[in-house]
N, C-alpha and C. Protein backbone atom coordinates (compact mmCIF):
# COMPACT_ATOMS: atom_id res chain seq x y z
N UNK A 1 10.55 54.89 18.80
CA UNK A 1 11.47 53.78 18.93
C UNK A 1 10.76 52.54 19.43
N UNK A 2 9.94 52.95 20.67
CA UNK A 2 8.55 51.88 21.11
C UNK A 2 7.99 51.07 19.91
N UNK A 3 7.71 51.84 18.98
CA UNK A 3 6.76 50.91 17.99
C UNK A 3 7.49 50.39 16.94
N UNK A 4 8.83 50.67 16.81
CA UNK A 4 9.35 49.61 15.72
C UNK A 4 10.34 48.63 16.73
N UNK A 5 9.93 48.51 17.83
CA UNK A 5 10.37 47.72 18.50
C UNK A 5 9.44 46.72 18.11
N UNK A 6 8.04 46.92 18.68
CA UNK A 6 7.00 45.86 18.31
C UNK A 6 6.90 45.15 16.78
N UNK A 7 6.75 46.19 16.27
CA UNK A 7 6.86 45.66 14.45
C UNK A 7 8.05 44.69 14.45
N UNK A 8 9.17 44.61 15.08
CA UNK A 8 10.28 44.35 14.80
C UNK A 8 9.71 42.46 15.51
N UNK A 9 9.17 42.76 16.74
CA UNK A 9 8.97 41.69 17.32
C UNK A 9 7.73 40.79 16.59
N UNK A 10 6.79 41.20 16.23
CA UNK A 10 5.67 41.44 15.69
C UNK A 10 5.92 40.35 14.38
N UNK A 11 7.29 40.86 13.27
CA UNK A 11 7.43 40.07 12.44
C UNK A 11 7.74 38.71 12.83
N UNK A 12 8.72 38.90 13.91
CA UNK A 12 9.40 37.49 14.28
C UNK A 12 8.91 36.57 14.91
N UNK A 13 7.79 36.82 15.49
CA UNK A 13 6.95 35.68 15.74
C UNK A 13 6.03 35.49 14.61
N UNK A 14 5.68 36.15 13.55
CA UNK A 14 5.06 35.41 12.12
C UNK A 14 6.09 34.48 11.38
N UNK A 15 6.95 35.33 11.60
CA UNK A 15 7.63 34.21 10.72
C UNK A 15 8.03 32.83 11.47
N UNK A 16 8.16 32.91 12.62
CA UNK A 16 8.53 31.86 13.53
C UNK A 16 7.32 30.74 12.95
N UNK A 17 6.01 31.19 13.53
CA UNK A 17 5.02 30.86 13.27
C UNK A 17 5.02 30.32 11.93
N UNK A 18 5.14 30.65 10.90
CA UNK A 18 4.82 30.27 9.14
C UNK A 18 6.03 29.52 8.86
N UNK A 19 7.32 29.59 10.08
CA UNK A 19 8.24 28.44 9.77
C UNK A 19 7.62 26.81 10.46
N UNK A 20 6.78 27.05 11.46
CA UNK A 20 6.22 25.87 12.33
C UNK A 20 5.25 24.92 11.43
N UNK A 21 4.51 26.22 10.72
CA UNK A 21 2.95 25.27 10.02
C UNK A 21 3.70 24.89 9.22
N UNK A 22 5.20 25.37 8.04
CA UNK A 22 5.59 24.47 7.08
C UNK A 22 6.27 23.36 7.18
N UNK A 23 6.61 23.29 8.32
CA UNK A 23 7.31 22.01 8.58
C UNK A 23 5.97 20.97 9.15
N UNK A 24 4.78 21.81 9.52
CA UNK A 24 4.12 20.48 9.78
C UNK A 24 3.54 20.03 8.57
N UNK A 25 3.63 20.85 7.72
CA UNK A 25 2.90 20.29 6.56
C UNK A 25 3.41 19.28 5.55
N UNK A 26 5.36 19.69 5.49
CA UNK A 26 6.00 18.95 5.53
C UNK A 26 6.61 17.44 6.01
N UNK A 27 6.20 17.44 7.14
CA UNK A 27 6.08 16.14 8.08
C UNK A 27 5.05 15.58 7.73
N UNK A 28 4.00 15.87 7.84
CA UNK A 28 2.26 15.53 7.47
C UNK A 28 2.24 14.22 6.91
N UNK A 29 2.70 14.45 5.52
CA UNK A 29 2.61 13.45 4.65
C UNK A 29 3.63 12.17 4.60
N UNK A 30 4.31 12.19 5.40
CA UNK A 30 5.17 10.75 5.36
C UNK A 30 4.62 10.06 6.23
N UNK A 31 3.87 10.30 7.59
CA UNK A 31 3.64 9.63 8.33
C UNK A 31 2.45 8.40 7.86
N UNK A 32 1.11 9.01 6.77
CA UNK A 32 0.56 7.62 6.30
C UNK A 32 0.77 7.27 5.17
N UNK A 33 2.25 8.15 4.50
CA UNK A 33 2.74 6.39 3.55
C UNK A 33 2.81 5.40 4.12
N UNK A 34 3.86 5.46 5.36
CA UNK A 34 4.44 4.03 5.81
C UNK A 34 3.12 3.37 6.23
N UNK A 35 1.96 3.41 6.17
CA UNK A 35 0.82 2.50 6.49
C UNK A 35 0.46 1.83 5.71
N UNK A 36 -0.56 0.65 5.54
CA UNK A 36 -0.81 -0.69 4.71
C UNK A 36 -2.21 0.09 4.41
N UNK A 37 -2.21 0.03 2.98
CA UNK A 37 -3.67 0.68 2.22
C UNK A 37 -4.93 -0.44 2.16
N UNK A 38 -5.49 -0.62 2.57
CA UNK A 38 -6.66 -1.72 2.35
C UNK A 38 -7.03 -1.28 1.15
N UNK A 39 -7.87 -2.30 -0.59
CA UNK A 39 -8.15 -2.44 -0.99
C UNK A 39 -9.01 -3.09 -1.26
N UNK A 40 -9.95 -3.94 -0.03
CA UNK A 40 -11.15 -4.94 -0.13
C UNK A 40 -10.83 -6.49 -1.42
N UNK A 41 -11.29 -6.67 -1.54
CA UNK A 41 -11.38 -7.95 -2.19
C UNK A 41 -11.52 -7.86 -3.88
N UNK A 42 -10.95 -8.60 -4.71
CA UNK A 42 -10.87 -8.57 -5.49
C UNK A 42 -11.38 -9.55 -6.57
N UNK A 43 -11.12 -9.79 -7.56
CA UNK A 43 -11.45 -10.87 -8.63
C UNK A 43 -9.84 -10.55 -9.95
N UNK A 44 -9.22 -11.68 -9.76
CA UNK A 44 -7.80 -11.54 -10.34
C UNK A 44 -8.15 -12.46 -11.35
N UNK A 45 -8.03 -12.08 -13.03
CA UNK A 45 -8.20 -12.99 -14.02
C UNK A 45 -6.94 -13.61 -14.51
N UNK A 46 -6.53 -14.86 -14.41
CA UNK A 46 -5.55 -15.65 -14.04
C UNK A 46 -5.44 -16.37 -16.30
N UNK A 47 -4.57 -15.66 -16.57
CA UNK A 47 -4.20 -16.29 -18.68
C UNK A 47 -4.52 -17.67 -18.34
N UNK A 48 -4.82 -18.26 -19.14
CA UNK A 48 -4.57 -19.59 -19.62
C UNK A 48 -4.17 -19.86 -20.59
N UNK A 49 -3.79 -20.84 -21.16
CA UNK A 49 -3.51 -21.17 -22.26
C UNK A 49 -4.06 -21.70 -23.09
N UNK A 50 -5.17 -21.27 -24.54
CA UNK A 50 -5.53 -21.82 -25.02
C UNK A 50 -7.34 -22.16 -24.30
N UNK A 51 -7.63 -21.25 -23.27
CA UNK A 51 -8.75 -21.61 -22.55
C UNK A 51 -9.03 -19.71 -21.95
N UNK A 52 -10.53 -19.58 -21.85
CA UNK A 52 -11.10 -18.19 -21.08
C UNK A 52 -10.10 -18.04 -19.48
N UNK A 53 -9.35 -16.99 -19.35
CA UNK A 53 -8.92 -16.47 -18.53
C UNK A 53 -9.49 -17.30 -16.95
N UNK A 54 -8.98 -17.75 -15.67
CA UNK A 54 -9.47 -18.80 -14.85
C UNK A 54 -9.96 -17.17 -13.49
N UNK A 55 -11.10 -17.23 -13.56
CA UNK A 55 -11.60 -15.76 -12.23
C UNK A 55 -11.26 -16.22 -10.78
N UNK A 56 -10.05 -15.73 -9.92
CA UNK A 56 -9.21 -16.24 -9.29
C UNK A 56 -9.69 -15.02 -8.24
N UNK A 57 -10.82 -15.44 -7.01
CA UNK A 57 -11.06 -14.54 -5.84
C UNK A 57 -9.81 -14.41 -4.90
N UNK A 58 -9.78 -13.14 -4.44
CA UNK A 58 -8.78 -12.60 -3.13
C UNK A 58 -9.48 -11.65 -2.72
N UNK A 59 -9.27 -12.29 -1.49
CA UNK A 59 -9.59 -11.34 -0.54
C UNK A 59 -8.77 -10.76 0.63
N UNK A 60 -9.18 -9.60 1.19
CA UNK A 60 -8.87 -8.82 2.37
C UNK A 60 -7.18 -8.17 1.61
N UNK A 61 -7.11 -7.77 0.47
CA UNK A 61 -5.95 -7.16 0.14
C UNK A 61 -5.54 -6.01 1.01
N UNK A 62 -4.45 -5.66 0.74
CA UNK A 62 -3.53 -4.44 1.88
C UNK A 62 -2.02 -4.15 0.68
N UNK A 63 -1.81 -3.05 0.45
CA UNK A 63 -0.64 -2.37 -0.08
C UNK A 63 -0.14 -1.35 0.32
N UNK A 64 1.24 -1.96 0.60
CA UNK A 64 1.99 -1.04 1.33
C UNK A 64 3.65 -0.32 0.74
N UNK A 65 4.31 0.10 1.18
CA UNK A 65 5.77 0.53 0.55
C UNK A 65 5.62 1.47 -0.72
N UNK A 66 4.57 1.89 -1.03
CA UNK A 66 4.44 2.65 -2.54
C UNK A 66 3.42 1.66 -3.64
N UNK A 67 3.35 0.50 -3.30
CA UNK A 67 2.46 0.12 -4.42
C UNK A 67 1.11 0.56 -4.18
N UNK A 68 -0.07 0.37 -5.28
CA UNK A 68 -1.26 1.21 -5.16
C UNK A 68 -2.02 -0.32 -5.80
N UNK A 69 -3.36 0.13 -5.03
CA UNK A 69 -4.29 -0.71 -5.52
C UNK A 69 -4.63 -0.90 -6.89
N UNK A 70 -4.31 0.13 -7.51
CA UNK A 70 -4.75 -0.08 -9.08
C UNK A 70 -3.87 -0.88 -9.24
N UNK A 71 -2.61 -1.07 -9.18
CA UNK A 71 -1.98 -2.51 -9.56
C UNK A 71 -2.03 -3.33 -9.21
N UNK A 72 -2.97 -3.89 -8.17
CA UNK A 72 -2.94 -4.74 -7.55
C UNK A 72 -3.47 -6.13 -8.73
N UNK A 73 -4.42 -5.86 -9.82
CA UNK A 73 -5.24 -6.73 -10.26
C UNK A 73 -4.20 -7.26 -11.33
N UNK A 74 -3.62 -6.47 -11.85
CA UNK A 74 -1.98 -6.37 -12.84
C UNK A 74 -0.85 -7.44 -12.97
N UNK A 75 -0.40 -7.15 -10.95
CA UNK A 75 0.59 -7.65 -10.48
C UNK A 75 0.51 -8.79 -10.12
N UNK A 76 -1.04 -9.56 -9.44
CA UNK A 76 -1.25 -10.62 -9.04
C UNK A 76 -1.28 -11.33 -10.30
N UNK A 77 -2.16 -11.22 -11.13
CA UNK A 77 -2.65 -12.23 -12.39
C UNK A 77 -1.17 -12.78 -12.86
N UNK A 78 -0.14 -11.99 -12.76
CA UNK A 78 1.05 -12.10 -13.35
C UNK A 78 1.70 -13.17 -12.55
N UNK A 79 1.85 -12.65 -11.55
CA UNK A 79 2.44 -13.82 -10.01
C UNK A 79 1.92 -15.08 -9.77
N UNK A 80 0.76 -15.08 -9.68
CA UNK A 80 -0.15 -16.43 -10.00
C UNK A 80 0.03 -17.14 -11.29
N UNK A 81 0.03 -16.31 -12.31
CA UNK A 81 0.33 -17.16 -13.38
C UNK A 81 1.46 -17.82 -13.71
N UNK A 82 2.54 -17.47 -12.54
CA UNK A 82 4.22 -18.23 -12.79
C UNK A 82 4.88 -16.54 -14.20
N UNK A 83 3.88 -15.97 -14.41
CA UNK A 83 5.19 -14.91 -15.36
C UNK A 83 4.70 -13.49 -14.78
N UNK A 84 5.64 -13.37 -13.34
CA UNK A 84 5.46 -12.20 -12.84
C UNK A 84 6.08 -10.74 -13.63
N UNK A 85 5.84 -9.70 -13.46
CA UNK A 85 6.23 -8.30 -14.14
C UNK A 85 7.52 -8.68 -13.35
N UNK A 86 8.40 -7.78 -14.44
CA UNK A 86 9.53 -7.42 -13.78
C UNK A 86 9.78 -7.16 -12.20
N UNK A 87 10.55 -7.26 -11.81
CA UNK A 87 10.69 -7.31 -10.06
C UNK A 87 10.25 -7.50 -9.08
N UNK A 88 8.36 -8.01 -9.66
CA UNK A 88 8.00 -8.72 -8.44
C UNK A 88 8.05 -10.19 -8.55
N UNK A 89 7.26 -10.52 -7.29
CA UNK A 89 7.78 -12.07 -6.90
C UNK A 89 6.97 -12.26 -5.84
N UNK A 90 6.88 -13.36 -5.76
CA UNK A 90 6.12 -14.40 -5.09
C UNK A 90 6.73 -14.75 -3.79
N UNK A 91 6.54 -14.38 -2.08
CA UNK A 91 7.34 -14.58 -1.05
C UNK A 91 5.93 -15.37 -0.23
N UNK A 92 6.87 -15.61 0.38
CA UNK A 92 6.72 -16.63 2.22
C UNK A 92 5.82 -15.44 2.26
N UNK A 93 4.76 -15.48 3.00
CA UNK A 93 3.95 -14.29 3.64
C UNK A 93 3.96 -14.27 5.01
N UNK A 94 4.54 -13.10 5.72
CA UNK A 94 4.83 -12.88 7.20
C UNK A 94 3.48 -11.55 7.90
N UNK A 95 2.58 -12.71 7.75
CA UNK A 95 1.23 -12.08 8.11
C UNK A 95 0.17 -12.78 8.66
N UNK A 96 -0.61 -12.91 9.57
CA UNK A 96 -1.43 -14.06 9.76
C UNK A 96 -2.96 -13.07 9.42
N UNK A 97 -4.02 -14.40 8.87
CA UNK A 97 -5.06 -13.86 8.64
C UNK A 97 -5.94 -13.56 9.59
N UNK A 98 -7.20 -12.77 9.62
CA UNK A 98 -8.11 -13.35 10.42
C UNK A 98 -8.53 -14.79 10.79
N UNK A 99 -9.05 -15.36 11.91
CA UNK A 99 -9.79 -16.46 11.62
C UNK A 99 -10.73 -16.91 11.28
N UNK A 100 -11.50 -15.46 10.73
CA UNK A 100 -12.58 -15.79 9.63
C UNK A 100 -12.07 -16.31 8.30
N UNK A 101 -11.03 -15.86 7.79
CA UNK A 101 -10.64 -15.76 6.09
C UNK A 101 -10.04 -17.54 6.88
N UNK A 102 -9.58 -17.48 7.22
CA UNK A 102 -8.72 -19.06 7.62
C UNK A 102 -9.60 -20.04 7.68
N UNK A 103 -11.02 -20.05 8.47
CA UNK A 103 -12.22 -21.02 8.40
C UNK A 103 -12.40 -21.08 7.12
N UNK A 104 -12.59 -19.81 6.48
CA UNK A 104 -12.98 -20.28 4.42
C UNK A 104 -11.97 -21.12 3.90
N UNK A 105 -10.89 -21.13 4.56
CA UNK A 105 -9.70 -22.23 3.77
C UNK A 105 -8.82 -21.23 2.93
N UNK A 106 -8.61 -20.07 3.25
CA UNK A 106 -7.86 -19.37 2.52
C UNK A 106 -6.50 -19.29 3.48
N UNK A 107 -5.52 -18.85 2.44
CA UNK A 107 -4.37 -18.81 3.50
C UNK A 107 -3.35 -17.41 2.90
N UNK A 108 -2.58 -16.94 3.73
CA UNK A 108 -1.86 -15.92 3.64
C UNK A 108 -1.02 -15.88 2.27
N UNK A 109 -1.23 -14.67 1.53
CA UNK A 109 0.26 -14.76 0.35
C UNK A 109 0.75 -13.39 0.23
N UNK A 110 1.91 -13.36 -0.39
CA UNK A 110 2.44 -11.77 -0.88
C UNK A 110 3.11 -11.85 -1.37
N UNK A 111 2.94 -10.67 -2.85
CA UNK A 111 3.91 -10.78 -3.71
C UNK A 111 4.79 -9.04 -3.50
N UNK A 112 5.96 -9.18 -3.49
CA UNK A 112 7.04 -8.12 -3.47
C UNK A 112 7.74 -7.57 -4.89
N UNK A 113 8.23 -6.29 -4.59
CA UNK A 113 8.96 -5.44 -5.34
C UNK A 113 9.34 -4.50 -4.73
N UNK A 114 10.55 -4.84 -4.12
CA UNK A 114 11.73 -4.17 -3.75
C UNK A 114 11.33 -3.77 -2.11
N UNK A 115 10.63 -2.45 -2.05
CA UNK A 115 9.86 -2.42 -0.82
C UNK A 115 8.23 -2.14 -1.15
N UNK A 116 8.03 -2.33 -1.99
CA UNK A 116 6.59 -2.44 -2.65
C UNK A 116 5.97 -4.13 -2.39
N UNK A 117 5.03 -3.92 -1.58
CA UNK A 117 4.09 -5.26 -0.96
C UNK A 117 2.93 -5.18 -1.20
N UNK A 118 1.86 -6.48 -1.87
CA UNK A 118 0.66 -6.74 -1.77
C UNK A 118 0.50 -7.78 -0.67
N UNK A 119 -0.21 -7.64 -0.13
CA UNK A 119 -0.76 -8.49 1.18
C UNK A 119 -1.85 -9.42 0.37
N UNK A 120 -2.35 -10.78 0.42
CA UNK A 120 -3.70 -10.81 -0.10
C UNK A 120 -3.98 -12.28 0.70
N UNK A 121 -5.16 -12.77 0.72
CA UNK A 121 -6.07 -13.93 1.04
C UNK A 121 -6.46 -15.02 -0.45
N UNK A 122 -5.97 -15.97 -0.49
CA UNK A 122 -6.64 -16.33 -1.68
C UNK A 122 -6.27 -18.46 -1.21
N UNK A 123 -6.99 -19.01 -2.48
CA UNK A 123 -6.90 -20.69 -1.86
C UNK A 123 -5.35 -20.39 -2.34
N UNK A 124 -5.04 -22.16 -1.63
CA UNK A 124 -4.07 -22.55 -1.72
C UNK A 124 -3.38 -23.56 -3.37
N UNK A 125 -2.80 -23.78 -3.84
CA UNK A 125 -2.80 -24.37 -4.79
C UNK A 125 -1.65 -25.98 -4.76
C-alpha cells in the first residue's frame, strides 16, 4: 500500500512539474514581441517620375507591434513617396533621437499601421 502511495505521489508532482515548464514556455514568447526590433540603417529607393529611383538614407530604424524589418524598405519608399501601402501612414513621431543622429541634421519620423510601427532617422524635407 506504501509504494503505490509514492507512485501515486510520484506522478503528481511530474505532472505538476510538466504543467509549470508549459506554461513557461507559453508565457516565454510574448514577453519580446512587445519590444522595438532594431534594424540598423538603411538605403530606401524613393520612385520618381520619369527619373532613376532618388537613394533616400535612414538611419537607426526600430520595428515594433508586429511589423518586421523586411518591410521596412517596402513601407518607407511608399510613405515617402506620398503613395503609402494600404494602412500605413505617415505620423507625428513620439520619439526623440540620439544627439548624435540630431547633430547630422536628421530628425525623428514614423510611419504606422494599426499597431504596427517603423521608428526611423532620416533628413527633413
Amino acid at each position: 500500500m506504501k509504494s503505490k502511495l509514492h507512485l501515486g505521489r510520484g506522478a503528481a508532482i511530474l505532472a505538476c512539474a510538466a504543467s509549470l515548464a508549459g506554461t513557461a514556455i507559453a508565457v516565454a514568447p510574448v514577453a519580446p514581441a512587445a519590444a522595438a526590433t532594431k534594424c540598423g540603417n538603411k538605403v530606401v529607393k524613393i520612385p520618381r517620375e520619369g527619373a532613376s529611383p532618388y537613394p533616400y538614407p535612414i538611419k537607426a530604424v526600430e520595428v515594433e507591434g508586429g511589423a518586421t524589418c523586411a518591410e521596412v524598405t517596402k513601407v518607407l519608399a511608399s510613405v515617402l513617396s506620398g503613395n503609402p501601402l494600404p494602412g500605413w501612414k505617415s505620423v507625428p513621431a513620439h520619439f526623440e533621437l540620439p544627439k548624435k543622429l540630431e547633430e547630422e541634421g536628421l530628425f525623428a519620423q514614423e510611419a504606422k499601421n494599426g499597431s504596427k510601427k517603423i521608428k526611423f532617422a532620416g533628413h527633413g524635407g
